[in-house]
N, C-alpha and C. Protein backbone atom coordinates (compact mmCIF):
# COMPACT_ATOMS: atom_id res chain seq x y z
N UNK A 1 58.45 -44.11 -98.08
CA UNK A 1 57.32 -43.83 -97.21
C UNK A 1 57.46 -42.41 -96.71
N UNK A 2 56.64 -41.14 -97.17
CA UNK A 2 57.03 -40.24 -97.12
C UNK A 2 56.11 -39.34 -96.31
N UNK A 3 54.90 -40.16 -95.92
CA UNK A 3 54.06 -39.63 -95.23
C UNK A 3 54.17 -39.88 -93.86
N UNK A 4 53.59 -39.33 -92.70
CA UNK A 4 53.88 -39.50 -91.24
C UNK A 4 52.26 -39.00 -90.70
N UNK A 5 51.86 -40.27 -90.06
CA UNK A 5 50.78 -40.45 -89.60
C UNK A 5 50.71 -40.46 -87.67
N UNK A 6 49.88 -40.41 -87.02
CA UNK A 6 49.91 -40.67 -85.64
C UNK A 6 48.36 -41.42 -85.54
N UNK A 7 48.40 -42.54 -84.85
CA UNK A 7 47.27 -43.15 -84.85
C UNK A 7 47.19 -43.91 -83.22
N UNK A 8 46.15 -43.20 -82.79
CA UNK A 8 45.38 -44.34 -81.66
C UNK A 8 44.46 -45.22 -81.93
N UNK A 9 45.03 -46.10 -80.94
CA UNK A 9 44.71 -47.64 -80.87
C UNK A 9 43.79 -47.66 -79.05
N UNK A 10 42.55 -48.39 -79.34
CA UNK A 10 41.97 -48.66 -77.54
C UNK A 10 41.56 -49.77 -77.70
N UNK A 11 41.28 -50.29 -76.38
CA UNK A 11 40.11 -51.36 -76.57
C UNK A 11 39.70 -51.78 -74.87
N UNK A 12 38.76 -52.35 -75.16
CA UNK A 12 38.28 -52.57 -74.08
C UNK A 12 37.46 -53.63 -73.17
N UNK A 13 37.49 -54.90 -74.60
CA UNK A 13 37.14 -56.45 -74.70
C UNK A 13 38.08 -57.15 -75.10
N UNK A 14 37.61 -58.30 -74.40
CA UNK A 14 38.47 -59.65 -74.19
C UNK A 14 39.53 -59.31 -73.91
N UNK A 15 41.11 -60.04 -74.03
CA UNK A 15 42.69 -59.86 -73.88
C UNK A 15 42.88 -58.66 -74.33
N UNK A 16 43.02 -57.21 -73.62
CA UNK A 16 43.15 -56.26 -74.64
C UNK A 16 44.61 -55.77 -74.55
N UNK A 17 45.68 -56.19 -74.44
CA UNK A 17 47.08 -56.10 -74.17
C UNK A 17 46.98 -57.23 -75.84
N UNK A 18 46.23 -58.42 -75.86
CA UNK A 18 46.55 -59.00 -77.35
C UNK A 18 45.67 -58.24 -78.52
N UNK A 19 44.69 -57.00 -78.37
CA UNK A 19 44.40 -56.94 -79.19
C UNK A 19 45.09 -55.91 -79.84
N UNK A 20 45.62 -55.00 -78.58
CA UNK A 20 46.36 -53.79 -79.60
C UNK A 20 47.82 -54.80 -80.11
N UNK A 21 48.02 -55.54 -79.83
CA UNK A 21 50.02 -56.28 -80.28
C UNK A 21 49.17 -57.00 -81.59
N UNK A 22 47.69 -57.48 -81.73
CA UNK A 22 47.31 -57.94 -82.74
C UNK A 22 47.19 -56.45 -83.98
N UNK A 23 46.62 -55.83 -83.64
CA UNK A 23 46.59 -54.74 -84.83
C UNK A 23 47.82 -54.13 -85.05
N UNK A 24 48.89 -54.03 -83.95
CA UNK A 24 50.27 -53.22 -84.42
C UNK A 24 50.78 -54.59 -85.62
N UNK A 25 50.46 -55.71 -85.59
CA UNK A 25 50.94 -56.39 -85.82
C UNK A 25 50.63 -56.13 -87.04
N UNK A 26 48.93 -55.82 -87.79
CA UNK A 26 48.61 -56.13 -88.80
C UNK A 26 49.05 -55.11 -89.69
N UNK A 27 49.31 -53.71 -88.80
CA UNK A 27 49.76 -52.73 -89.67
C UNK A 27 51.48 -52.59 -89.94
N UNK A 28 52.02 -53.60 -89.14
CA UNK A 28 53.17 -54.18 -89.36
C UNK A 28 53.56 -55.09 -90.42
N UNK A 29 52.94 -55.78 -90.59
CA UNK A 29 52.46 -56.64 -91.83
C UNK A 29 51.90 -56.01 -93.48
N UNK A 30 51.29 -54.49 -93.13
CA UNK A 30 51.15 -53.77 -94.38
C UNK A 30 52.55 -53.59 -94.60
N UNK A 31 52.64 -53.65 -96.40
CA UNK A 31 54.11 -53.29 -97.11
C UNK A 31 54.07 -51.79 -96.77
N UNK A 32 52.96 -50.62 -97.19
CA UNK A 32 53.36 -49.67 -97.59
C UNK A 32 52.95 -48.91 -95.73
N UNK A 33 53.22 -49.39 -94.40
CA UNK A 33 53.41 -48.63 -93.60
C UNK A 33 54.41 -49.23 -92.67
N UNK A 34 55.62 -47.98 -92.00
CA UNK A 34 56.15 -48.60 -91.21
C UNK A 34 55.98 -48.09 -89.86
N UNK A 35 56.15 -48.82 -88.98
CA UNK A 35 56.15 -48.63 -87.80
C UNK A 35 57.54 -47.98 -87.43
N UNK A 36 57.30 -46.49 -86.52
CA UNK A 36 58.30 -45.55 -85.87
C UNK A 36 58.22 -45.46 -84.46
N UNK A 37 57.29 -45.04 -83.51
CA UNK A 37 57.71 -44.81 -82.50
C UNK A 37 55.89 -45.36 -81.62
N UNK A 38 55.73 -45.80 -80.36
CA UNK A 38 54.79 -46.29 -80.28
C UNK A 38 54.97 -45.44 -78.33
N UNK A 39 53.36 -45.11 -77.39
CA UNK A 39 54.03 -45.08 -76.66
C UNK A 39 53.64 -45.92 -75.62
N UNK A 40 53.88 -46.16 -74.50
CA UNK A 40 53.81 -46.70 -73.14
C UNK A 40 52.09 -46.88 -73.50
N UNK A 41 51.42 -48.02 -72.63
CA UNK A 41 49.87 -48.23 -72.47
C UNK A 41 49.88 -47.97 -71.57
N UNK A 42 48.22 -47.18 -71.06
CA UNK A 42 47.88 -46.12 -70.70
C UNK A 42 46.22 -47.46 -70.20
N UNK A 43 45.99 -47.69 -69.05
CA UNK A 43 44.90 -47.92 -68.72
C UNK A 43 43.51 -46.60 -68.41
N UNK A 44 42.54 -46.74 -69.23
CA UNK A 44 42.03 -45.50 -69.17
C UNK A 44 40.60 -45.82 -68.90
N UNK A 45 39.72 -44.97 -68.17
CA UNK A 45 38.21 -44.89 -67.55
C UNK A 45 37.64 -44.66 -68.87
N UNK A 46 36.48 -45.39 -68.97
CA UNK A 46 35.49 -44.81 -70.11
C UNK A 46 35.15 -43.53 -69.94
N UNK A 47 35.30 -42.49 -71.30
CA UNK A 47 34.53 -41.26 -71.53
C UNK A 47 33.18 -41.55 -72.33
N UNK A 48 32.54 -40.48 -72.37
CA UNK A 48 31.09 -40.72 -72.87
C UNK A 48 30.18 -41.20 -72.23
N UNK A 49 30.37 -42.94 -72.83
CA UNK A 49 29.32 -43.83 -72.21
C UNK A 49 30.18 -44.78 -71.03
N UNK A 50 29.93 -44.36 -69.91
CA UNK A 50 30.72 -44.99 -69.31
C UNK A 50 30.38 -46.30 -68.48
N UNK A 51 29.58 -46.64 -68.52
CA UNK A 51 29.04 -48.11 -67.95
C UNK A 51 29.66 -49.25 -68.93
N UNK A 52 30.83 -49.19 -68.71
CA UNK A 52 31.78 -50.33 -69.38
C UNK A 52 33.02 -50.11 -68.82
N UNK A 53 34.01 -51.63 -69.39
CA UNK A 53 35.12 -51.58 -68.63
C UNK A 53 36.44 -50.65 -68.90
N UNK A 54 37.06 -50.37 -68.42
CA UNK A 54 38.27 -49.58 -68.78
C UNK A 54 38.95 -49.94 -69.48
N UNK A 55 39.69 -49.19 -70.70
CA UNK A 55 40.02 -49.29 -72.19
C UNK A 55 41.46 -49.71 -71.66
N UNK A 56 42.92 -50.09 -72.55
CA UNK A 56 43.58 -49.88 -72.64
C UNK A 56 44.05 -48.74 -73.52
N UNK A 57 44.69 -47.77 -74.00
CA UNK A 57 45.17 -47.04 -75.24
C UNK A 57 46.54 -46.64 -75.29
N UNK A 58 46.89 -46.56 -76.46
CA UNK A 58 48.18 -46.08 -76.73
C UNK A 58 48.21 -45.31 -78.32
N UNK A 59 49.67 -44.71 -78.29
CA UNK A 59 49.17 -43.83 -79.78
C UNK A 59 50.29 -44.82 -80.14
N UNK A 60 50.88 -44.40 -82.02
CA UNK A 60 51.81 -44.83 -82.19
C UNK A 60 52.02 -44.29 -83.77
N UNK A 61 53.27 -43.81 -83.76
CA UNK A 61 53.39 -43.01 -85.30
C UNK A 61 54.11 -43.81 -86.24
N UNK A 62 53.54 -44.03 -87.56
CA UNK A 62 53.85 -44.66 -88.55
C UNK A 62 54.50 -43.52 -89.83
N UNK A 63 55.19 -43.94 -90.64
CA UNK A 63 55.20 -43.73 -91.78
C UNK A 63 54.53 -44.64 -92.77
N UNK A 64 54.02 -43.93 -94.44
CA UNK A 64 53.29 -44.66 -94.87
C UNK A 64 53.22 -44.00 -96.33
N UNK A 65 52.92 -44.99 -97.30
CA UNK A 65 52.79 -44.36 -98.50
C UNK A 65 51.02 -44.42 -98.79
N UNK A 66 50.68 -44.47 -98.12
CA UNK A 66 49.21 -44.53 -98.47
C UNK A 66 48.66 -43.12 -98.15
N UNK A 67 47.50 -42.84 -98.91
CA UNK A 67 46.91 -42.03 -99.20
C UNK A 67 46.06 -41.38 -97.69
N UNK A 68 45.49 -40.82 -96.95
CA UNK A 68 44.96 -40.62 -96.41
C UNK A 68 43.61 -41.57 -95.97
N UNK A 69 42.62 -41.59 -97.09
CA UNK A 69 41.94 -42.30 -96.83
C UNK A 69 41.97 -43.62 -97.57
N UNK A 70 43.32 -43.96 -97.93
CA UNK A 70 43.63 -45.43 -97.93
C UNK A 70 43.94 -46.34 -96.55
N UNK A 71 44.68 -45.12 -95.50
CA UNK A 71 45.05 -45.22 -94.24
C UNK A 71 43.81 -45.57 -93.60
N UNK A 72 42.93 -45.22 -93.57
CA UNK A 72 41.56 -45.21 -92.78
C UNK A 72 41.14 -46.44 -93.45
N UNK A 73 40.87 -46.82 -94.48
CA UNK A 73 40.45 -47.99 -95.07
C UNK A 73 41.19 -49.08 -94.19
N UNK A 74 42.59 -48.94 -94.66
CA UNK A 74 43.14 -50.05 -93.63
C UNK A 74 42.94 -50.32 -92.14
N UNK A 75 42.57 -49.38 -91.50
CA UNK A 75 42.60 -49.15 -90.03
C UNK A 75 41.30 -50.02 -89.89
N UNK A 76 40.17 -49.46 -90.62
CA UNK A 76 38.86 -50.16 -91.25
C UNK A 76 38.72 -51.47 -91.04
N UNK A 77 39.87 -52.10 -92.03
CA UNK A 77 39.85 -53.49 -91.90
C UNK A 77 40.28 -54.38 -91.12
N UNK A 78 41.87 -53.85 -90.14
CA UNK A 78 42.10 -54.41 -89.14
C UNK A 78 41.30 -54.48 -88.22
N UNK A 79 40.15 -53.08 -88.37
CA UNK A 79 39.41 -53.58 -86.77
C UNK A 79 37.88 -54.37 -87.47
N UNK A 80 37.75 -54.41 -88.27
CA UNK A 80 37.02 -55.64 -88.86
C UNK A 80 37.82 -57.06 -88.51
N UNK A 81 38.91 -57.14 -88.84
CA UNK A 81 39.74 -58.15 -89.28
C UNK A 81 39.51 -58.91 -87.84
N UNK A 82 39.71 -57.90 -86.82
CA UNK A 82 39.67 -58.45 -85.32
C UNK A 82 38.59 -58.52 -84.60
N UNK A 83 37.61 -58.26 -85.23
CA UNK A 83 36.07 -58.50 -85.00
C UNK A 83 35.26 -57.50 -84.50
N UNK A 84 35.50 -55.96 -84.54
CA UNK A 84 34.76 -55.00 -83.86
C UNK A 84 33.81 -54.70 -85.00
N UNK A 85 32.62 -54.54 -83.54
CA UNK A 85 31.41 -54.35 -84.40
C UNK A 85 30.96 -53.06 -83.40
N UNK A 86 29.96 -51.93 -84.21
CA UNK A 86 30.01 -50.82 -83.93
C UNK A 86 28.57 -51.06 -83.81
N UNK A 87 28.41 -51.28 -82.50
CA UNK A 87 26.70 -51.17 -81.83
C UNK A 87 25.94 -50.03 -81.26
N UNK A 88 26.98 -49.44 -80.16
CA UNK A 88 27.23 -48.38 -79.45
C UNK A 88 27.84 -47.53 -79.40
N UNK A 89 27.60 -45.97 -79.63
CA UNK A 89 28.66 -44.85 -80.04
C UNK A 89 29.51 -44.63 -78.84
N UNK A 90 30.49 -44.75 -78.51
CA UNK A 90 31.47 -44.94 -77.37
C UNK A 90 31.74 -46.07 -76.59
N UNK A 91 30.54 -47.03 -77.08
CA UNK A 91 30.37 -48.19 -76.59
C UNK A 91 32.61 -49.12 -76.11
N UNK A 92 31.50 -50.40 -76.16
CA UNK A 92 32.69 -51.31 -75.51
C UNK A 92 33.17 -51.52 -77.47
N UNK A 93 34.30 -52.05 -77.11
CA UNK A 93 34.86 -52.66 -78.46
C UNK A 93 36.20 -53.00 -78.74
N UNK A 94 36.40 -54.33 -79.28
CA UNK A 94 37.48 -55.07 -79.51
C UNK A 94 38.72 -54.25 -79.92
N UNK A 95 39.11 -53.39 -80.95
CA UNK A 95 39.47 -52.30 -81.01
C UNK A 95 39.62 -51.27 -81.56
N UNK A 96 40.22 -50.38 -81.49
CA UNK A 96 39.85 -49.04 -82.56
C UNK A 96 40.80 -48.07 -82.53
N UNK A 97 41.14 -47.89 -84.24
CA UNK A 97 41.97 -47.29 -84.80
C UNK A 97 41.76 -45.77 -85.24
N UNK A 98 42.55 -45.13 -84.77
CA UNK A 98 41.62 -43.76 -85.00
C UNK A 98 43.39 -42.78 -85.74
N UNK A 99 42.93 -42.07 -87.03
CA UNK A 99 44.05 -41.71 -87.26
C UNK A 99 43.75 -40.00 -86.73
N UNK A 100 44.70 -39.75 -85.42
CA UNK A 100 44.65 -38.34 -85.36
C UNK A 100 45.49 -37.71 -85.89
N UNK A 101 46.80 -37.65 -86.67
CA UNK A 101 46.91 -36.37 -87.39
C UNK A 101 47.89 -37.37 -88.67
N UNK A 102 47.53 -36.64 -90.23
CA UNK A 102 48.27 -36.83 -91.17
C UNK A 102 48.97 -35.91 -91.74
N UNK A 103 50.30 -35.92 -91.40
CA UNK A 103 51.20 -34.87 -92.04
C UNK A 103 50.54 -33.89 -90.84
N UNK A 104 50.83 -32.62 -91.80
CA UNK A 104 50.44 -31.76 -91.09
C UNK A 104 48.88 -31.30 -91.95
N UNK A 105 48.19 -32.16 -92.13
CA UNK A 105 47.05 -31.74 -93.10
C UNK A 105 45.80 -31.13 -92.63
N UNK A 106 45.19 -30.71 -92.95
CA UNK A 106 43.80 -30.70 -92.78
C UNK A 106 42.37 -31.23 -93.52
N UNK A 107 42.19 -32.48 -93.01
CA UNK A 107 41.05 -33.32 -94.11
C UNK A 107 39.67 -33.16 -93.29
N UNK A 108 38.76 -32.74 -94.27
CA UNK A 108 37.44 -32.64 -93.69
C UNK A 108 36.21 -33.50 -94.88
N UNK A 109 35.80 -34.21 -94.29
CA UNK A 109 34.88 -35.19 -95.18
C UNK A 109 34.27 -35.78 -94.07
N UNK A 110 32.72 -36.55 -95.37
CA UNK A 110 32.14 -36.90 -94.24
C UNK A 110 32.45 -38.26 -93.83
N UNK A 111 34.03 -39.21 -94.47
CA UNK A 111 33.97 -40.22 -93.72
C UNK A 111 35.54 -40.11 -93.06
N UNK A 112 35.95 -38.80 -92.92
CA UNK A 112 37.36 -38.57 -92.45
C UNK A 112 37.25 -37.39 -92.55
N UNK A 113 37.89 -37.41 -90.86
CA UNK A 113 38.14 -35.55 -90.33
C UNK A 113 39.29 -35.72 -89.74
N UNK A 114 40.57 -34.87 -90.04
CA UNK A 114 41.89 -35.28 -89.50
C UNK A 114 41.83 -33.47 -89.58
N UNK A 115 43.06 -33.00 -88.38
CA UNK A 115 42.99 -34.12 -87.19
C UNK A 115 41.81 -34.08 -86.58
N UNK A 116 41.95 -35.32 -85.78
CA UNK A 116 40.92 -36.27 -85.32
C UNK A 116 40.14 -35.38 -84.26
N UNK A 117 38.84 -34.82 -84.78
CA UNK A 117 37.89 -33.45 -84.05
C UNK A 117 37.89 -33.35 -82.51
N UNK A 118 38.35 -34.62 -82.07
CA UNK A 118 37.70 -34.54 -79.87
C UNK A 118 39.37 -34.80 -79.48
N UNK A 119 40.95 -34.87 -80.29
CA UNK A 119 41.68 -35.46 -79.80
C UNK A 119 42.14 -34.43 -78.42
N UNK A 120 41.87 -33.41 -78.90
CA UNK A 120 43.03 -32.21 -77.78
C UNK A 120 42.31 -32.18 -76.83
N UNK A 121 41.12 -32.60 -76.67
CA UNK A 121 39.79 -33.06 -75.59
C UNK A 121 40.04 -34.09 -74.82
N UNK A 122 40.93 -35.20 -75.20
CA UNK A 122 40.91 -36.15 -74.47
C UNK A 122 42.10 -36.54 -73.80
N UNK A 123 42.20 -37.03 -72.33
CA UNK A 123 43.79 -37.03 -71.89
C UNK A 123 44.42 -38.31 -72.54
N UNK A 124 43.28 -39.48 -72.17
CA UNK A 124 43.40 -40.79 -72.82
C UNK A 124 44.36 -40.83 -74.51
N UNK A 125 44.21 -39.59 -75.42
CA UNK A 125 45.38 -39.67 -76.40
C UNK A 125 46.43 -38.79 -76.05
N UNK A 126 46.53 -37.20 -75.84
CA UNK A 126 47.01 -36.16 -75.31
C UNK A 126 48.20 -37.31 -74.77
N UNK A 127 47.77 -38.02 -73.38
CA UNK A 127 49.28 -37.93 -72.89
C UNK A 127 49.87 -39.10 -73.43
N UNK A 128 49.63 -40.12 -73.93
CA UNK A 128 50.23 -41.24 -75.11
C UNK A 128 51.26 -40.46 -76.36
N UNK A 129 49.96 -39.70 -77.02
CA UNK A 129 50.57 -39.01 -78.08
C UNK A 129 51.92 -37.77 -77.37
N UNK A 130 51.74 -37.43 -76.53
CA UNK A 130 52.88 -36.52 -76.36
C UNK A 130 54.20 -37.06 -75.82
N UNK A 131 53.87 -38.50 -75.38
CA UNK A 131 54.92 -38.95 -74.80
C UNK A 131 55.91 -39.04 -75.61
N UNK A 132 55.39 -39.48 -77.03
CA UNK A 132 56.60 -40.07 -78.24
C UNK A 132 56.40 -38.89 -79.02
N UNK A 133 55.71 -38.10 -79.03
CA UNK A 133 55.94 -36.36 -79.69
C UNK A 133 55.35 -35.11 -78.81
N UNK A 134 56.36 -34.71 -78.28
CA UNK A 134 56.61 -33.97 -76.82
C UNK A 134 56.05 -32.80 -77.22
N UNK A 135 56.60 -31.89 -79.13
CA UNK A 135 56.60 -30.83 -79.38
C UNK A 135 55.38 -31.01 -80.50
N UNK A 136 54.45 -31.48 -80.35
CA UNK A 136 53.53 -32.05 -81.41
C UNK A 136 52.49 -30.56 -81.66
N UNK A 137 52.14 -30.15 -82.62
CA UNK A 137 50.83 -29.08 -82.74
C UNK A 137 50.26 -29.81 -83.77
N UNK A 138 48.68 -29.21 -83.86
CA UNK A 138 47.66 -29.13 -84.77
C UNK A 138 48.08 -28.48 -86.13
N UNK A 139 47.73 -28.60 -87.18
CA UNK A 139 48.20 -28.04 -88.34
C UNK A 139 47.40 -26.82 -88.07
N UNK A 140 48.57 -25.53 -88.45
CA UNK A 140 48.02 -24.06 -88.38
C UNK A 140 47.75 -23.79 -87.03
N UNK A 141 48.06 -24.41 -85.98
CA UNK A 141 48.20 -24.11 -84.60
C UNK A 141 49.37 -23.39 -83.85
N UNK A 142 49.39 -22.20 -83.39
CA UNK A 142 50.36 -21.91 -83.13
C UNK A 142 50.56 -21.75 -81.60
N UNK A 143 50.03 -23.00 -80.89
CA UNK A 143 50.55 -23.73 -79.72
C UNK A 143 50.81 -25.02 -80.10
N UNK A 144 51.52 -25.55 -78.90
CA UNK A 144 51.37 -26.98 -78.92
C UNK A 144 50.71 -27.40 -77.82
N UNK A 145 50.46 -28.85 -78.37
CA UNK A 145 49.49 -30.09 -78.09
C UNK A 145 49.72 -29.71 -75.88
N UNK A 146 50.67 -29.87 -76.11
CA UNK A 146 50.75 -29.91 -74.60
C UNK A 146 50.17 -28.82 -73.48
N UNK A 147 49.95 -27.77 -74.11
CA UNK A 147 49.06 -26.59 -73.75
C UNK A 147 47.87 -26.67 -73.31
N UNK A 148 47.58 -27.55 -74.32
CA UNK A 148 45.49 -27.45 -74.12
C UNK A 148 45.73 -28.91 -72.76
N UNK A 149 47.25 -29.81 -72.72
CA UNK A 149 46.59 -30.89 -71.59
C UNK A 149 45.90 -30.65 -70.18
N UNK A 150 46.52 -29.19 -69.74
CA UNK A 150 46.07 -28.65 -68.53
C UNK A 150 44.83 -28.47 -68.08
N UNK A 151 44.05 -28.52 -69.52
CA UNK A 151 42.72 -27.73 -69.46
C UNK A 151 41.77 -29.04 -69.49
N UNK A 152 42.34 -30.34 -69.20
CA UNK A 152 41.57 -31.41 -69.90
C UNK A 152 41.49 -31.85 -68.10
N UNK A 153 40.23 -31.84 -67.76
CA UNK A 153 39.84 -32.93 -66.35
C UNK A 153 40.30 -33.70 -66.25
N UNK A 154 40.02 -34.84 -67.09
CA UNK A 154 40.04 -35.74 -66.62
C UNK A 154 41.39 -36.46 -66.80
N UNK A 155 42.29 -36.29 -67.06
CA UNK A 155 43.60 -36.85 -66.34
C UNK A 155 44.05 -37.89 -65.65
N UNK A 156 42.86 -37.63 -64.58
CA UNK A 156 43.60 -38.27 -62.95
C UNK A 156 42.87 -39.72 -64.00
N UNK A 157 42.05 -40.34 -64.83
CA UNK A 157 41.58 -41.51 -65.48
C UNK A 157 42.36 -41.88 -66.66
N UNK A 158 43.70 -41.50 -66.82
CA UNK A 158 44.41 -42.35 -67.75
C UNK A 158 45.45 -42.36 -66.40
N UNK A 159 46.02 -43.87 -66.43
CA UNK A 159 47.01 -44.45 -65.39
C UNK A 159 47.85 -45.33 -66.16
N UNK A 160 49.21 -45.41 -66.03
CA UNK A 160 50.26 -46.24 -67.06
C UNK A 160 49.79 -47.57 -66.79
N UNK A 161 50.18 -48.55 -67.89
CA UNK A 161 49.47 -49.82 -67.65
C UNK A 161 50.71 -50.66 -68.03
N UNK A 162 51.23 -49.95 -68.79
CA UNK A 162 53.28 -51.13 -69.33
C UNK A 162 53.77 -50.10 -69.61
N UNK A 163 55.04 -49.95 -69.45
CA UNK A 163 55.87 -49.06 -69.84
C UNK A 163 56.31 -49.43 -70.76
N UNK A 164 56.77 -48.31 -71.92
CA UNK A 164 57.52 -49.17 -72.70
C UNK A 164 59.06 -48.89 -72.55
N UNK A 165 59.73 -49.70 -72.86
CA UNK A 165 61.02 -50.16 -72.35
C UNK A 165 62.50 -49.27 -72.39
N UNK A 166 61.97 -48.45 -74.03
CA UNK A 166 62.93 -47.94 -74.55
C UNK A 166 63.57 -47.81 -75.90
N UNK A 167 63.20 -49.50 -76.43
CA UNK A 167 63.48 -49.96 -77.84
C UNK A 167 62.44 -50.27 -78.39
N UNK A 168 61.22 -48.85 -77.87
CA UNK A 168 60.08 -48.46 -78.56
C UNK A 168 59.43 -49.73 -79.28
N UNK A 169 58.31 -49.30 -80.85
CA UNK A 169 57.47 -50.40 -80.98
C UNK A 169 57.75 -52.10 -80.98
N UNK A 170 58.73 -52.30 -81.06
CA UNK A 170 58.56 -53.91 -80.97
C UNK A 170 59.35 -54.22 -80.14
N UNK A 171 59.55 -53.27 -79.20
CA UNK A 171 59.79 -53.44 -77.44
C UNK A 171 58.35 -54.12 -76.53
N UNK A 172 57.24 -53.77 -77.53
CA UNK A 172 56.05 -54.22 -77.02
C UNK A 172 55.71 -55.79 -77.13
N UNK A 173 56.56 -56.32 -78.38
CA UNK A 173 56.14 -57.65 -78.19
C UNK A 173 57.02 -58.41 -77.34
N UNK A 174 57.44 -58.48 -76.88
CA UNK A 174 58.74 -58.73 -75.44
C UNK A 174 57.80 -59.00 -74.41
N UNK A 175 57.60 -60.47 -73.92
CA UNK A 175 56.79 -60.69 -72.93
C UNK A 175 57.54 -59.67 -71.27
C-alpha cells in the first residue's frame, strides 16, 4: 500500500458517533486500504447552510493501493452503503467522505478535485487534519497547512467532542 491519502469524515443525522465508527469500519474492511492515524472528534456548527444540526468531524489518514478515483468510488459507496442521500448542497447528511489530499498530487476533474478546493477554508478539517499531521502542506505549497488556520473565523465553531486516547484509530472503537 504505497499510496497515502487524508480523508474527512462528518455527519450530522441520527447516532453520528455510530456513523463515522460505521464508515471507518467499512474502509477498514477494504483489503486494499489501511487505516494509519485518525484524529480526536471535533463537534462542529454548520457552514454554508446552516439551519441544521451540528456535524460531528474528524480526518483520518489511510494508506491504500487504490487509484485515486478508485478511492472516491469507494468513499461513494460507503456513504451510499450508509444511506446518504444528497438533497441539499451543504445540507444535513448521514455521512460524508471527502478525500482532501492524495499523495502529494494534484487532480483536477470534473468528478474529483484533490486537494479538496474549500479544505484550507475550513477550521472544521484544518484543525482535525493537523492534529495527526502537524507539518502537513498543499502540493507545491511552500507554507504549511497551519498558516492559513489563523486566517480562518470561524474556529471558535469546531469544539472537541472525544478525544482520542492515544492508540489512535481503533482507540475509537473502545466504548
Amino acid at each position: 500500500m504505497k499510496n497515502r491519502a487524508l480523508l474527512a469524515l462528518g455527519t450530522n443525522m441520527g447516532n453520528r458517533y455510530e456513523n463515522l465508527m460505521d464508515a471507518i469500519t467499512l474502509l477498514h474492511k477494504h483489503s486494499q486500504v489501511e487505516l494509519e492515524h485518525s484524529s480526536s472528534i471535533y463537534e462542529t456548527d454548520p457552514v454554508g447552510y446552516t439551519n441544521q444540526d451540528p456535524f460531528l468531524n474528524m480526518v483520518i489518514e489511510i494508506k491504500t493501493a487504490l487509484k485515486p478515483f478508485e478511492l472516491l468510488d469507494c468513499c461513494l459507496q460507503i456513504e451510499k452503503n450508509l444511506g446518504r442521500k444528497r438533497i441539499v448542497r451543504w445540507g444535513p447528511r448521514i455521512i460524508d467522505l471527502d478525500i482532501l489530499l492524495y499523495n502529494q498530487e494534484n487532480i483536477e476533474s470534473e468528478k474529483l478535485v484533490v486537494p479538496h478546493p474549500r479544505m484550507h477554508e475550513r477550521a472544521f478539517v484544518l484543525i482535525p487534519l493537523l492534529e495527526i499531521s502537524p507539518n502537513e502542506r498543499l502540493p507545491r505549497a511552500d507554507y504549511l497547512l497551519r498558516e492559513t488556520l489563523d486566517e480562518i473565523s470561524d474556529r471558535e465553531g469546531v469544539r472537541i467532542w472525544k478525544l482520542k486516547n492515544g492508540e489512535d484509530v481503533f482507540a475509537l472503537f473502545a466504548n
